[in-house]
PDB file of N, CA and C in Angstrom:
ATOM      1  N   UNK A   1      62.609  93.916 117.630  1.00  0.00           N
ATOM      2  CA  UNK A   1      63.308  92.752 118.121  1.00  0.00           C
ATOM      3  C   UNK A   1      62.580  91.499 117.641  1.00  0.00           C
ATOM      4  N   UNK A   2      63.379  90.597 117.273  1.00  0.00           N
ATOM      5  CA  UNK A   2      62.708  89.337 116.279  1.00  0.00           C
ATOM      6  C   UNK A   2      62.964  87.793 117.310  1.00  0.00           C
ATOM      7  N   UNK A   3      62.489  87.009 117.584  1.00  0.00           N
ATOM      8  CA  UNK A   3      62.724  85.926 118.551  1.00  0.00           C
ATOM      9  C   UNK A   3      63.744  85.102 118.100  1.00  0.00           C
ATOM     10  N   UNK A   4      64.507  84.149 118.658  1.00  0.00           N
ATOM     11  CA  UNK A   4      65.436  83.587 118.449  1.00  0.00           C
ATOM     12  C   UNK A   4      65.265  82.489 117.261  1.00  0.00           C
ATOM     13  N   UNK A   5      64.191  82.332 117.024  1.00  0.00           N
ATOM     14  CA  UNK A   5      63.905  80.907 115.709  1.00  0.00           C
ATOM     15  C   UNK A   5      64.240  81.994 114.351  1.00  0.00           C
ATOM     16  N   UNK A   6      63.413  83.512 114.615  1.00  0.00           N
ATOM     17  CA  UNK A   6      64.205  84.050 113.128  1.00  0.00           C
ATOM     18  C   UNK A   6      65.403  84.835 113.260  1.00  0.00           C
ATOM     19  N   UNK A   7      66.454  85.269 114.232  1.00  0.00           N
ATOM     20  CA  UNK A   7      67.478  85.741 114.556  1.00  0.00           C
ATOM     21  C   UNK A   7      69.068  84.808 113.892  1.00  0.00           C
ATOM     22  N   UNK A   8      68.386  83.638 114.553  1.00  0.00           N
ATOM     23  CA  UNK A   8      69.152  82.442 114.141  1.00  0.00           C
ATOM     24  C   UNK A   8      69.411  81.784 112.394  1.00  0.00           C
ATOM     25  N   UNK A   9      68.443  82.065 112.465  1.00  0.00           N
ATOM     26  CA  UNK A   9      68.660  81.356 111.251  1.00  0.00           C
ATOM     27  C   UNK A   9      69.236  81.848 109.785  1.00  0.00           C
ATOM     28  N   UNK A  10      69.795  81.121 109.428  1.00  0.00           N
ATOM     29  CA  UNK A  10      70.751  81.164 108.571  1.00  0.00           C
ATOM     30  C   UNK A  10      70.564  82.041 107.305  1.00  0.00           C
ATOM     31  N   UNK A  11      70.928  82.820 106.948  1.00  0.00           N
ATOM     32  CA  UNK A  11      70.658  83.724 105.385  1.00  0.00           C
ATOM     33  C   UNK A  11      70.905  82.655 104.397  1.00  0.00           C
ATOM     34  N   UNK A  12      71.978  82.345 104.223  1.00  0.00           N
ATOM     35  CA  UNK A  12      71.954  81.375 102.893  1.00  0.00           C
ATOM     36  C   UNK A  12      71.397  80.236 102.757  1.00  0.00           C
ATOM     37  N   UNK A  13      70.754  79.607 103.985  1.00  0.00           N
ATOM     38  CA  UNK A  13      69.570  78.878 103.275  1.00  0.00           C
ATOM     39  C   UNK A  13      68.455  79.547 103.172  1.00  0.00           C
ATOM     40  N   UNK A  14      68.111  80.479 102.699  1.00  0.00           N
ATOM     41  CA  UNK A  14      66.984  81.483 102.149  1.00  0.00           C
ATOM     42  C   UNK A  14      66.678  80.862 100.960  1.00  0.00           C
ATOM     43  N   UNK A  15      67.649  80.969  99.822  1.00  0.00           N
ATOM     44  CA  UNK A  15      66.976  80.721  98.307  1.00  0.00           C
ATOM     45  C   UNK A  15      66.628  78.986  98.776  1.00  0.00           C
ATOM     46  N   UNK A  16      67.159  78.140  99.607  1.00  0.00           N
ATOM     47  CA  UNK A  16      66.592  76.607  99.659  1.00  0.00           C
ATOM     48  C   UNK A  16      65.105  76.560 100.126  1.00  0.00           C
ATOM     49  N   UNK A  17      65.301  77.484 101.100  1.00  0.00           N
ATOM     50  CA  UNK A  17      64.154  77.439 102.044  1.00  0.00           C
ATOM     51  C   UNK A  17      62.826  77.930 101.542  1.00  0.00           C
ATOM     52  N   UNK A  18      62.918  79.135 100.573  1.00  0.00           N
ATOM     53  CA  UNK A  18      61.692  79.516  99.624  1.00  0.00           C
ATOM     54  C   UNK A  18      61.400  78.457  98.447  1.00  0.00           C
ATOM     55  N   UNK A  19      62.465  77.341  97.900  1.00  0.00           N
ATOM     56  CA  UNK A  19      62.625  76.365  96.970  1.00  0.00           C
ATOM     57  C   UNK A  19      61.445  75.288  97.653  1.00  0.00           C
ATOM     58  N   UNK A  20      61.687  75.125  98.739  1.00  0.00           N
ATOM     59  CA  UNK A  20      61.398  73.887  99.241  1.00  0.00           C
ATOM     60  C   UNK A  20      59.636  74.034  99.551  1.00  0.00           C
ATOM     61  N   UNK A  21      59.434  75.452 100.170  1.00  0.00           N
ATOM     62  CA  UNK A  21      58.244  75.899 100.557  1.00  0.00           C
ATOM     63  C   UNK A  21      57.097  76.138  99.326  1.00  0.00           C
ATOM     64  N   UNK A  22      58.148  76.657  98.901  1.00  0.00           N
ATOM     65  CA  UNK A  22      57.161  77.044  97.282  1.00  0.00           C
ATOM     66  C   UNK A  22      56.491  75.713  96.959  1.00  0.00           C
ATOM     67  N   UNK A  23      57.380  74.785  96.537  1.00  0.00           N
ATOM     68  CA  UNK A  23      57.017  73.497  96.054  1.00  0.00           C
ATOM     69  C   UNK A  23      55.173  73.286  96.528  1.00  0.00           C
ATOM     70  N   UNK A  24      55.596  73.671  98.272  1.00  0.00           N
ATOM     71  CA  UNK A  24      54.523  72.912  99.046  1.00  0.00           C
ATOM     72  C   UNK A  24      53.058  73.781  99.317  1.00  0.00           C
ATOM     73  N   UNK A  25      53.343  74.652  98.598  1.00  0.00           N
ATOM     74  CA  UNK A  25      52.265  75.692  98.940  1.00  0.00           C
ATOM     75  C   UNK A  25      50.668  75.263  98.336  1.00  0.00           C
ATOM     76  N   UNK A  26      50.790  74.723  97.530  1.00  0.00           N
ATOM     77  CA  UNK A  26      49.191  73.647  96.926  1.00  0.00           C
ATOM     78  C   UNK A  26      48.952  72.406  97.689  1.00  0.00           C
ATOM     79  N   UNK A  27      49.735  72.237  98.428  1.00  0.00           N
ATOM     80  CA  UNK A  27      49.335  71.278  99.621  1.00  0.00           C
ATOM     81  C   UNK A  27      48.223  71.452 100.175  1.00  0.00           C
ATOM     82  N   UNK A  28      47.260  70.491 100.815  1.00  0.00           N
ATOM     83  CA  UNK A  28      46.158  69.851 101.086  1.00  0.00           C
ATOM     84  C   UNK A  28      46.562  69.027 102.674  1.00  0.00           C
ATOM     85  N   UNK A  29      45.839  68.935 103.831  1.00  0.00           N
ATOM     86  CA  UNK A  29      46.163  68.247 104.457  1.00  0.00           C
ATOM     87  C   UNK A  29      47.075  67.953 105.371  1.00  0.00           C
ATOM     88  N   UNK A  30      46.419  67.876 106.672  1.00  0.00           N
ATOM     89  CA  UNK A  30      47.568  68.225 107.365  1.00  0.00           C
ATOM     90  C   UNK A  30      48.775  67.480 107.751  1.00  0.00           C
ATOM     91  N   UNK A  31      48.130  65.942 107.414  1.00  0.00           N
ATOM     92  CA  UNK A  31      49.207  64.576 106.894  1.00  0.00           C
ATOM     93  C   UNK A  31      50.414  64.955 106.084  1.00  0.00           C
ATOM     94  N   UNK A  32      49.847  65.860 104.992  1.00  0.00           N
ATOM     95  CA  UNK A  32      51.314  66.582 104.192  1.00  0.00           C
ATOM     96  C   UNK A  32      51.941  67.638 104.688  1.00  0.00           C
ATOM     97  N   UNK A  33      50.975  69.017 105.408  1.00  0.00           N
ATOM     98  CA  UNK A  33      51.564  69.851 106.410  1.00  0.00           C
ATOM     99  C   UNK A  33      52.641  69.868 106.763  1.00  0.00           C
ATOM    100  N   UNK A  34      52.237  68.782 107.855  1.00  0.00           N
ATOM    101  CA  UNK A  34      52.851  68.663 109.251  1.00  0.00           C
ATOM    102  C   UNK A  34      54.471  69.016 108.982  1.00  0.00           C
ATOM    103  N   UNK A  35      54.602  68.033 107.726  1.00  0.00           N
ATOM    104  CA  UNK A  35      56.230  67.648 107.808  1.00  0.00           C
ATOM    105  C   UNK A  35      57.140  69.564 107.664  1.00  0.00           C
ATOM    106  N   UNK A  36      56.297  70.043 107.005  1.00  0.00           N
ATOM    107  CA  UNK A  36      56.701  71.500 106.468  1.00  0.00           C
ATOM    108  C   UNK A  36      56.621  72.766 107.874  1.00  0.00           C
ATOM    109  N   UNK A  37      55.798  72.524 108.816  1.00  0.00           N
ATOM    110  CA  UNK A  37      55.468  73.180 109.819  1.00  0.00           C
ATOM    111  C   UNK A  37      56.364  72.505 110.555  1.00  0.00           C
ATOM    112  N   UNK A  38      56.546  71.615 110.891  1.00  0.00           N
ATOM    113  CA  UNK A  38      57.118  71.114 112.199  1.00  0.00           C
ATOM    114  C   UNK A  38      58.684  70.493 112.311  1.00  0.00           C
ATOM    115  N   UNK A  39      59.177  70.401 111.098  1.00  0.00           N
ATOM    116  CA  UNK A  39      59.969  69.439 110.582  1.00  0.00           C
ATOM    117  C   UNK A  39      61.441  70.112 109.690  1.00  0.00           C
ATOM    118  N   UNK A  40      61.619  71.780 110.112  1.00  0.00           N
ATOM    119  CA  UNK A  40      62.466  72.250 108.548  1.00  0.00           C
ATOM    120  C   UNK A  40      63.747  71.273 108.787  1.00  0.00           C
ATOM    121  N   UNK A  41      64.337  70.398 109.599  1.00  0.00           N
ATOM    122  CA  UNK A  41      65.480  69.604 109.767  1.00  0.00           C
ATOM    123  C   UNK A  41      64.861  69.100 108.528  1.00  0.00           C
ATOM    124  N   UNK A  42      63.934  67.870 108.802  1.00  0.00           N
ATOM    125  CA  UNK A  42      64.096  67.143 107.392  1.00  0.00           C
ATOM    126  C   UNK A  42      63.897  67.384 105.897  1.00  0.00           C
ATOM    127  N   UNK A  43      64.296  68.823 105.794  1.00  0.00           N
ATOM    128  CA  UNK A  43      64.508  69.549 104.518  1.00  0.00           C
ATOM    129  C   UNK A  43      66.448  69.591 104.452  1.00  0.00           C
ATOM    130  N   UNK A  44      66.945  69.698 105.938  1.00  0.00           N
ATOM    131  CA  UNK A  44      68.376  69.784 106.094  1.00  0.00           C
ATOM    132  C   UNK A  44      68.145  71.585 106.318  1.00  0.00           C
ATOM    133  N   UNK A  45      67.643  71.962 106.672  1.00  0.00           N
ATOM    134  CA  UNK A  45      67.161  73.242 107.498  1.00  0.00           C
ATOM    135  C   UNK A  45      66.920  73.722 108.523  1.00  0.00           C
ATOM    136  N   UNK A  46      67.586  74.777 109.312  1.00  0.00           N
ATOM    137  CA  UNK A  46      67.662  75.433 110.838  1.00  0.00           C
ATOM    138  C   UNK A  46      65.850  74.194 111.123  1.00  0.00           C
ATOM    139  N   UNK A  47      65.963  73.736 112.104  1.00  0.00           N
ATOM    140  CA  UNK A  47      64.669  73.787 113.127  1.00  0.00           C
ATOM    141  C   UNK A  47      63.948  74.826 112.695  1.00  0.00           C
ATOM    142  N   UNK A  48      64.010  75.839 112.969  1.00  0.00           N
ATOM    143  CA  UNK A  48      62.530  76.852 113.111  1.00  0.00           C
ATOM    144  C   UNK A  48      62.635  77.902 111.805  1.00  0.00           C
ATOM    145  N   UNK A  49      63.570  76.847 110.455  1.00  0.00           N
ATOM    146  CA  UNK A  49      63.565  77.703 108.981  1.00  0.00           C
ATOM    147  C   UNK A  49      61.850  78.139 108.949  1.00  0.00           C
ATOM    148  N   UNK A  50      60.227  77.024 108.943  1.00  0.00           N
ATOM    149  CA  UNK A  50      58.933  77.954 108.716  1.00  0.00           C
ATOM    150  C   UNK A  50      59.160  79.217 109.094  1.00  0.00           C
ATOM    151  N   UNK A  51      59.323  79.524 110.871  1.00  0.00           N
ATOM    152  CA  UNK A  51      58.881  80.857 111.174  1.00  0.00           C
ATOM    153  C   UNK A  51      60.118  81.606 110.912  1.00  0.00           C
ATOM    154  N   UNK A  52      61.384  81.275 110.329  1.00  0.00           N
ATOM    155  CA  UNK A  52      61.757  82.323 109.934  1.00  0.00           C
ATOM    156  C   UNK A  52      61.333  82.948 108.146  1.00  0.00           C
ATOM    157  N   UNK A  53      61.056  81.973 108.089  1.00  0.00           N
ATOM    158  CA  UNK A  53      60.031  82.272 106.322  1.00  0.00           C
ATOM    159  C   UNK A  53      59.237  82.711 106.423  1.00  0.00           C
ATOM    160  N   UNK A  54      58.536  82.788 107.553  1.00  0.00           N
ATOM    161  CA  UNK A  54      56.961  83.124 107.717  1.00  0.00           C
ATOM    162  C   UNK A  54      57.328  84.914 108.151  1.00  0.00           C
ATOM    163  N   UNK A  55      57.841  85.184 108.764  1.00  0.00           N
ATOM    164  CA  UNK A  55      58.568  86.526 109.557  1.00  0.00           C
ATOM    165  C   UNK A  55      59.115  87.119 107.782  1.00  0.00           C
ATOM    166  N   UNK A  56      59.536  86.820 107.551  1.00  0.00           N
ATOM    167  CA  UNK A  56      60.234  86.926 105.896  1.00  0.00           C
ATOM    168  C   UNK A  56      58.890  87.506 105.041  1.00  0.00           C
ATOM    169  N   UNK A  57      58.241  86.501 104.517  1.00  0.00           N
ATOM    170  CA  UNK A  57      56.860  86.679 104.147  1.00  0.00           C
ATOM    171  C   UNK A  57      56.183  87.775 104.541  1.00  0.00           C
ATOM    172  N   UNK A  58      55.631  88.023 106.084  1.00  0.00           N
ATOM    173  CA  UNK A  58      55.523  89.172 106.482  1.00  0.00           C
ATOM    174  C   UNK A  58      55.859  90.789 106.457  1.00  0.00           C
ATOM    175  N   UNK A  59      57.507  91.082 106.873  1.00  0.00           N
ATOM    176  CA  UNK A  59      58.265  91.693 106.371  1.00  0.00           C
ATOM    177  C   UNK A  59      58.375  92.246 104.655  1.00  0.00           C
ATOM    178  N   UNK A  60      58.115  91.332 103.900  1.00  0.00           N
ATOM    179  CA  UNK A  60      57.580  91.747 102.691  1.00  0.00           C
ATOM    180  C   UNK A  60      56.768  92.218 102.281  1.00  0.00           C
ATOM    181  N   UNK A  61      55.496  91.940 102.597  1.00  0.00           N
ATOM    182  CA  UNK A  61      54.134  92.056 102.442  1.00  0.00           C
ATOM    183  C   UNK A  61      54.271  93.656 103.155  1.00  0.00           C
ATOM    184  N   UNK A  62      54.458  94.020 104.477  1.00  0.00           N
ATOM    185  CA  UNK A  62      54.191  95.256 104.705  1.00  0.00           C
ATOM    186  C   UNK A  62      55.120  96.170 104.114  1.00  0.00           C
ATOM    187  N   UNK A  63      56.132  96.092 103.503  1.00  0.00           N
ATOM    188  CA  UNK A  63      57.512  97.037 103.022  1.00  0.00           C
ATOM    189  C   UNK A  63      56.322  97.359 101.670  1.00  0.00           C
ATOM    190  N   UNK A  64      55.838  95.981 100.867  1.00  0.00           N
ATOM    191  CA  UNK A  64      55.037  96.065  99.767  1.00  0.00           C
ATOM    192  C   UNK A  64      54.272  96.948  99.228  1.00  0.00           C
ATOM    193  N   UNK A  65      53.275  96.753 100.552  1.00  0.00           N
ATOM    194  CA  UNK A  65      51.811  97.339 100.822  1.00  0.00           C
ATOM    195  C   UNK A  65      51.988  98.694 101.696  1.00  0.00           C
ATOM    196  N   UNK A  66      53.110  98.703 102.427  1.00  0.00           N
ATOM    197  CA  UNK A  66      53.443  99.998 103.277  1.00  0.00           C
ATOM    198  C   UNK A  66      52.039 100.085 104.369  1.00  0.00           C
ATOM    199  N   UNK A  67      52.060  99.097 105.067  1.00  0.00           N
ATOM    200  CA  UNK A  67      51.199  98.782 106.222  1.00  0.00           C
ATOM    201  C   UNK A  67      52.031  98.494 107.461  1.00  0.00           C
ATOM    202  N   UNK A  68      51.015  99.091 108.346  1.00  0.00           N
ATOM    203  CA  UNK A  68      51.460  98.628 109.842  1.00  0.00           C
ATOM    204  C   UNK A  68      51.700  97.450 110.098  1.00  0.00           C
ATOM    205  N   UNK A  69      52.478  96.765 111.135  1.00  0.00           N
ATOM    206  CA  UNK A  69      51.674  95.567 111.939  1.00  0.00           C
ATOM    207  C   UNK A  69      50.328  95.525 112.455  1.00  0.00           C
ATOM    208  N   UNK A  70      50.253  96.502 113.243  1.00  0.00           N
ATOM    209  CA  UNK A  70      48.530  96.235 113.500  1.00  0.00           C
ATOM    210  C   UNK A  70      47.650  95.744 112.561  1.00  0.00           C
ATOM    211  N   UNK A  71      47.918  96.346 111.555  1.00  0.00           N
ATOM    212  CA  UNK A  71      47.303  96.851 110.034  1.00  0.00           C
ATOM    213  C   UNK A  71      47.101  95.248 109.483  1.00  0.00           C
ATOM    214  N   UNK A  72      48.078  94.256 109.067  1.00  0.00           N
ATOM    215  CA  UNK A  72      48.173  93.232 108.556  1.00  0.00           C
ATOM    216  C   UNK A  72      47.922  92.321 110.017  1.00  0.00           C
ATOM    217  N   UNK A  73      47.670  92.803 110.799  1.00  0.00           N
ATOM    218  CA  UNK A  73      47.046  91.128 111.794  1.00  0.00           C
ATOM    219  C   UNK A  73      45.419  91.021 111.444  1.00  0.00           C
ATOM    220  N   UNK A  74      45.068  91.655 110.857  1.00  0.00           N
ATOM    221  CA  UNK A  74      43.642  91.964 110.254  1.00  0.00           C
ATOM    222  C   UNK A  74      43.416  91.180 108.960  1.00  0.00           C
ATOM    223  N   UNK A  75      44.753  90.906 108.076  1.00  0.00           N
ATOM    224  CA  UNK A  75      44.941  90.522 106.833  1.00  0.00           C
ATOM    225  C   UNK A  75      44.930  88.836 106.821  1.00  0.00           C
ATOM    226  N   UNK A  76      43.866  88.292 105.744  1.00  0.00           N
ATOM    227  CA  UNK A  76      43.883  86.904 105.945  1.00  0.00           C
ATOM    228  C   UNK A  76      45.322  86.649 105.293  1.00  0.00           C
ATOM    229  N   UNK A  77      45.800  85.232 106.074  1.00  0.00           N
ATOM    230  CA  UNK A  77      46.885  85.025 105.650  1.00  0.00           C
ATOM    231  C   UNK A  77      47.264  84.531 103.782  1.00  0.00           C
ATOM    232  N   UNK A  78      46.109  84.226 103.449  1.00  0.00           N
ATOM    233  CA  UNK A  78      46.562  84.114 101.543  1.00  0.00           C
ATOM    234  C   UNK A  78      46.696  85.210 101.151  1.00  0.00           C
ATOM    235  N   UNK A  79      45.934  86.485 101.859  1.00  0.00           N
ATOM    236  CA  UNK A  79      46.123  87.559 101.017  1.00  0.00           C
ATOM    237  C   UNK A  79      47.557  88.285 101.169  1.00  0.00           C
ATOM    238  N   UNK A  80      48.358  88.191 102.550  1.00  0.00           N
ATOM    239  CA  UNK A  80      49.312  88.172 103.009  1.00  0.00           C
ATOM    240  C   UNK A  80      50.166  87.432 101.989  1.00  0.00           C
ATOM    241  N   UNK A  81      50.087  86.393 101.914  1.00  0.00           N
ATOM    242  CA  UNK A  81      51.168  85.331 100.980  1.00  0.00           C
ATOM    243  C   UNK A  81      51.154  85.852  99.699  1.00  0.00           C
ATOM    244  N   UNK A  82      49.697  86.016  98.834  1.00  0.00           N
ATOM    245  CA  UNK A  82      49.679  86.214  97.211  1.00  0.00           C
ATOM    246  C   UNK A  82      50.812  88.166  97.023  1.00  0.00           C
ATOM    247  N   UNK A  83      50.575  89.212  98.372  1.00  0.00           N
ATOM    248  CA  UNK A  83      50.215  90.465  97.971  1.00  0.00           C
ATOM    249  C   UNK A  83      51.687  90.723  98.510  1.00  0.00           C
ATOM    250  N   UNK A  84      52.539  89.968  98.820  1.00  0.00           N
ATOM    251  CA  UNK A  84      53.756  89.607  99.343  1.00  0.00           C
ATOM    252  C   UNK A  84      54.651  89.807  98.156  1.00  0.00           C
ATOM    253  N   UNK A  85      54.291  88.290  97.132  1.00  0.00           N
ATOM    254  CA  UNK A  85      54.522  88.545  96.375  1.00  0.00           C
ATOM    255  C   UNK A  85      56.503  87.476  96.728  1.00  0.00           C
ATOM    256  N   UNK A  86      56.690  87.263  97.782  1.00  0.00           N
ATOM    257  CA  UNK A  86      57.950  87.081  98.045  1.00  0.00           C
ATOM    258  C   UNK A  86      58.185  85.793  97.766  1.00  0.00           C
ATOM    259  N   UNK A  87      57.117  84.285  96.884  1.00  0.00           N
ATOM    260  CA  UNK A  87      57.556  83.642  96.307  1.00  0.00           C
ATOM    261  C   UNK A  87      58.068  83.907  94.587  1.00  0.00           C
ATOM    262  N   UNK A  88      57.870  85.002  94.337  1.00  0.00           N
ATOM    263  CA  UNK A  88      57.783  85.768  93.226  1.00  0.00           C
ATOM    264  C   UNK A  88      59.201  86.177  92.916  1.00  0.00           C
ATOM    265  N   UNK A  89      59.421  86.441  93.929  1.00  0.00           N
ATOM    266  CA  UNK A  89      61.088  86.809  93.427  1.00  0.00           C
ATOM    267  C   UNK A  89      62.219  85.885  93.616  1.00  0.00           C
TER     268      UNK A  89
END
């Protein structure tokens, strides 16, 4: 069962929503952050598009790697992001 911020949200802004994130991923700072964490409206994106990207991201990474959850709460999150692989496609 997945919480209502990634239930909700929309499939076809998927390819925008990895567009927009990707961009921001060499970001520095949480002045530039913020807007990406807190903010997916002012992309023109569900409210809570991060954690449904982030749940996305996840979901990849273990289908990938064929790991538990338990397994990857252990996993730093770059290695999670690079071994994902799900800006990649």
């Amino acid at each position: 069962m997945v919480g209502p911020w990634v239930a909700e949200f929309d499939e076809t802004q998927l390819p925008q929503a990895k567009a927009i994130f990707k961009d921001a991923l060499a970001l520095t700072g949480f002045e530039h952050l913020q807007r990406y964490l807190y903010h997916g409206t002012d992309f023109g994106l569900h409210p809570a598009a991060e954690y449904a990207l982030g749940y996305r991201i996840v979901q990849t990474y273990l289908k990938r790697i064929h790991k538990m959850v338990i397994e990857a709460s252990l996993v730093p999150p770059h290695i999670i992001l690079s071994e994902s692989r799900f800006f990649d496609e």
